[in-house]
C-alpha atoms as a PDB file:
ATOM      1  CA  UNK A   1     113.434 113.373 115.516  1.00  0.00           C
ATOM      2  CA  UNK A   2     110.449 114.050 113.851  1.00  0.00           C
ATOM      3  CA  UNK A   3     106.605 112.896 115.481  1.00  0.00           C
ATOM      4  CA  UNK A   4     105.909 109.609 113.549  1.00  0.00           C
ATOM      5  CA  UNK A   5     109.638 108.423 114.882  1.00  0.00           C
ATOM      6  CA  UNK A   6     108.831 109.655 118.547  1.00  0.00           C
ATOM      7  CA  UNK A   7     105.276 108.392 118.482  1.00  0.00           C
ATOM      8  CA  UNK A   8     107.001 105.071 117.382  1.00  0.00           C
ATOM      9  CA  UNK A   9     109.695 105.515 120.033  1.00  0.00           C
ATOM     10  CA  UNK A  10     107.013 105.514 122.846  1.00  0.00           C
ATOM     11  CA  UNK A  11     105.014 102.919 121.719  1.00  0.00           C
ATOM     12  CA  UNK A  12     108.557 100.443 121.603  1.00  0.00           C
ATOM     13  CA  UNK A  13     108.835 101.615 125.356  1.00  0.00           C
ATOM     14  CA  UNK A  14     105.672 100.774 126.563  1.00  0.00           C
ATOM     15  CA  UNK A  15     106.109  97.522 124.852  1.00  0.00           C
ATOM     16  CA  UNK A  16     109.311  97.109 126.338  1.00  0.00           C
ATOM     17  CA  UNK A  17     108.002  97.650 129.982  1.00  0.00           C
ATOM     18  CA  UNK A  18     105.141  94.383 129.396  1.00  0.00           C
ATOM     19  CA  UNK A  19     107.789  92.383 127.645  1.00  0.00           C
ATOM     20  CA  UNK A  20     110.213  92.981 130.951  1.00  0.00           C
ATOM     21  CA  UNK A  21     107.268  92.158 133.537  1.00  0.00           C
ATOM     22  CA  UNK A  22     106.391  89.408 131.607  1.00  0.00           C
ATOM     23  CA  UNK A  23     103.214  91.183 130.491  1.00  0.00           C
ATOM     24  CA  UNK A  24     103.365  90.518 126.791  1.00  0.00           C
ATOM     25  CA  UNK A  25     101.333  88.467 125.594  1.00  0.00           C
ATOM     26  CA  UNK A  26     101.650  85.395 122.673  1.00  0.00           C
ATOM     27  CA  UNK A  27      98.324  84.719 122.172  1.00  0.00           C
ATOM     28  CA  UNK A  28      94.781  87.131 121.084  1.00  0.00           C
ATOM     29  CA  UNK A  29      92.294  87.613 123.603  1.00  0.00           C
ATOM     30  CA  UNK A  30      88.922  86.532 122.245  1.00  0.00           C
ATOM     31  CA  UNK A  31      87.875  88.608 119.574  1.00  0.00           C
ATOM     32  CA  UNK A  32      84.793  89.461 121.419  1.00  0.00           C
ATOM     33  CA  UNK A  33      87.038  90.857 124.055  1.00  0.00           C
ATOM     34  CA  UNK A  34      87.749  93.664 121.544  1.00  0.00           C
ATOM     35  CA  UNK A  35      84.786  94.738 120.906  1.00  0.00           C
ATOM     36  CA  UNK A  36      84.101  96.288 123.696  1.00  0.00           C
ATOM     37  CA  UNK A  37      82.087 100.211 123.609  1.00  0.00           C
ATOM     38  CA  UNK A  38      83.667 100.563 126.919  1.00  0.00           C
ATOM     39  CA  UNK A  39      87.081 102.978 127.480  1.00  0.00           C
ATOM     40  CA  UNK A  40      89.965 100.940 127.406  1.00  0.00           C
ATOM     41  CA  UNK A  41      87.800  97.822 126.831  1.00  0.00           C
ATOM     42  CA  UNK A  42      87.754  97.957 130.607  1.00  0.00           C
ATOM     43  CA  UNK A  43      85.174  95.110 130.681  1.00  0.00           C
ATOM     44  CA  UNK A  44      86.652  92.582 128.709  1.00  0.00           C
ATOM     45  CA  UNK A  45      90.753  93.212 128.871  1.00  0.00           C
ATOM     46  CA  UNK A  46      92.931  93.882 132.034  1.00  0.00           C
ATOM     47  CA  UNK A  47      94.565  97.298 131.537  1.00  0.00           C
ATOM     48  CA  UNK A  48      97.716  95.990 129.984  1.00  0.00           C
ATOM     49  CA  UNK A  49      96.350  93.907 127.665  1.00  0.00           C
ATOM     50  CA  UNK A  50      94.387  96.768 126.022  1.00  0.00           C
ATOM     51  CA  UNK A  51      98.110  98.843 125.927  1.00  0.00           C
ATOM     52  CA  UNK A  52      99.292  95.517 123.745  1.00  0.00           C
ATOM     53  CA  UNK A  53      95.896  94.733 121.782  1.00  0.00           C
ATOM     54  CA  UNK A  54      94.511  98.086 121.305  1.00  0.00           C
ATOM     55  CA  UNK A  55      96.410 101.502 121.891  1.00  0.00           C
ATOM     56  CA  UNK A  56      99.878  99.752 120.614  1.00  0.00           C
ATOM     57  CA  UNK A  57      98.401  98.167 117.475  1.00  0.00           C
ATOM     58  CA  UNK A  58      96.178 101.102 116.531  1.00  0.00           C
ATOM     59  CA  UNK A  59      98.471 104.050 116.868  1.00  0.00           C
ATOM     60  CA  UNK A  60     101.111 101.511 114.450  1.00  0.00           C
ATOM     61  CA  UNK A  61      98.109 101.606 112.176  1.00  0.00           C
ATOM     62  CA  UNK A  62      97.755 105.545 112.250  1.00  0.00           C
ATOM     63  CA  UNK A  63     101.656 106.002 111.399  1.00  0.00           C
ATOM     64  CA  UNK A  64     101.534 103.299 108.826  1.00  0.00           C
ATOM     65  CA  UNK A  65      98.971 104.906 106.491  1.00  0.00           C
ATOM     66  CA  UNK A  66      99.895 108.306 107.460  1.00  0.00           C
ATOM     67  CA  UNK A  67      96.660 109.645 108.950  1.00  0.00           C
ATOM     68  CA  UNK A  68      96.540 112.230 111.398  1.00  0.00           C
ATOM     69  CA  UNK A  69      97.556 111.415 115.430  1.00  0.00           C
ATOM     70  CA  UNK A  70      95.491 112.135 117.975  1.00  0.00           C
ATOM     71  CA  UNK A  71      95.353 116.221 118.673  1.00  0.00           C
ATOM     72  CA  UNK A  72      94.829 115.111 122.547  1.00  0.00           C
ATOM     73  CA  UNK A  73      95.459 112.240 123.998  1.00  0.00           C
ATOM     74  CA  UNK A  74      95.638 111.252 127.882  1.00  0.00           C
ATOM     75  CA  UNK A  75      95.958 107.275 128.664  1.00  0.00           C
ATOM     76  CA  UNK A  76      98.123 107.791 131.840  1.00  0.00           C
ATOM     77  CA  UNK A  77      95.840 109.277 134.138  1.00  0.00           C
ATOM     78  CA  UNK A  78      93.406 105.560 133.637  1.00  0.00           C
ATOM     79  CA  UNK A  79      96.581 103.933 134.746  1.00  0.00           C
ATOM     80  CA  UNK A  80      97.193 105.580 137.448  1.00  0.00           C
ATOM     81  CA  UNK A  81      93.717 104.453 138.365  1.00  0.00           C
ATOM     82  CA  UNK A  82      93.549 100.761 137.352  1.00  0.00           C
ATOM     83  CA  UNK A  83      96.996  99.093 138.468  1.00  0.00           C
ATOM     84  CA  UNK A  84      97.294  98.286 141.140  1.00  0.00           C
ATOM     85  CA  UNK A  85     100.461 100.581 143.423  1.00  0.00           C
ATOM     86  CA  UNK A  86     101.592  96.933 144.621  1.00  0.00           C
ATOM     87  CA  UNK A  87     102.116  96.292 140.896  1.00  0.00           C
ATOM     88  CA  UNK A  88     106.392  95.962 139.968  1.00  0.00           C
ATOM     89  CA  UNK A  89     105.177  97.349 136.552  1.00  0.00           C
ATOM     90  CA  UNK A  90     103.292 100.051 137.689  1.00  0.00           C
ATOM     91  CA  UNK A  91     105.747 102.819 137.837  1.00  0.00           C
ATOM     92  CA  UNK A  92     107.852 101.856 134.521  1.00  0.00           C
ATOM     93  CA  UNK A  93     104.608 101.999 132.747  1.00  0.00           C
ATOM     94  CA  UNK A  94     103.078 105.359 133.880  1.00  0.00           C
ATOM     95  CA  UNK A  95     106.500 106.991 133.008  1.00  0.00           C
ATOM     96  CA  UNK A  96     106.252 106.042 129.594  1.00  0.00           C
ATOM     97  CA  UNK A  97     102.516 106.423 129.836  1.00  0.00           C
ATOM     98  CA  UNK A  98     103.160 110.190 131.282  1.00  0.00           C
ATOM     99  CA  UNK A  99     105.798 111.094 128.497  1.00  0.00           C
ATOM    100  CA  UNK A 100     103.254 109.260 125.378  1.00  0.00           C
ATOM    101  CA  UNK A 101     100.955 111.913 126.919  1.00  0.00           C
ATOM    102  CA  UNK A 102     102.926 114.652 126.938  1.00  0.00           C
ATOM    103  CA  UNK A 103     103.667 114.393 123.509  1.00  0.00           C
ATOM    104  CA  UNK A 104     100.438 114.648 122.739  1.00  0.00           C
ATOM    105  CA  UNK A 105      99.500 117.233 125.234  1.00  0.00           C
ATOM    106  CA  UNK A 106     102.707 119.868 125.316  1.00  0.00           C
ATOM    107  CA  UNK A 107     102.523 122.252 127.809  1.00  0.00           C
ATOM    108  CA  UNK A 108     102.205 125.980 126.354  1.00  0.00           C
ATOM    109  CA  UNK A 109     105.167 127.828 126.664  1.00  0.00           C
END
């Protein structure tokens, strides 16, 4: 499978995981919400809404003209951070979370 597929492969997982919590979302947060200069728009989005309005969206963008991925990339450890451990979702995100990362962060053989 080459990288585009698998990038697109993780990013249909961690949409899965919202869409089976009941996490996705039908409706855009405020545009102003997006606009945020803070990581993960962590002033103006919950945690899982910038997964669905930022990182899913944007990375769709990247392998949809072709430009170059990330070289490193590391979402998971925020996660691990921001939900909540008496979340349901929690773990079933941060495994997909984990293995997005790990993609983009091999470990040297």
């Amino acid at each position: 499978m080459d990288s585009q597929t698998q990038v697109r492969q993780y990013l249909i997982n961690i949409e899965q995981v919202l869409r089976d919590h009941a996490l996705w979302q039908e409706t855009l947060p405020d545009p102003a919400a997006l606009d945020s200069t803070q990581p993960f728009c962590m002033d103006t989005l919950d945690p899982v809404e910038w997964l669905q309005w930022v990182l899913i969206p944007r990375m769709h963008a990247l392998l949809d003209s072709q430009r170059a991925l990330p070289g490193e990339f590391a979402v998971a450890p925020y996660y691990e951070m921001a939900l909540d451990s008496s979340r349901c979702e929690r773990e079933p995100l941060l495994a997909v979370l984990l293995e997005l990362d790990a993609f983009f962060n091999p470990v040297p053989s």
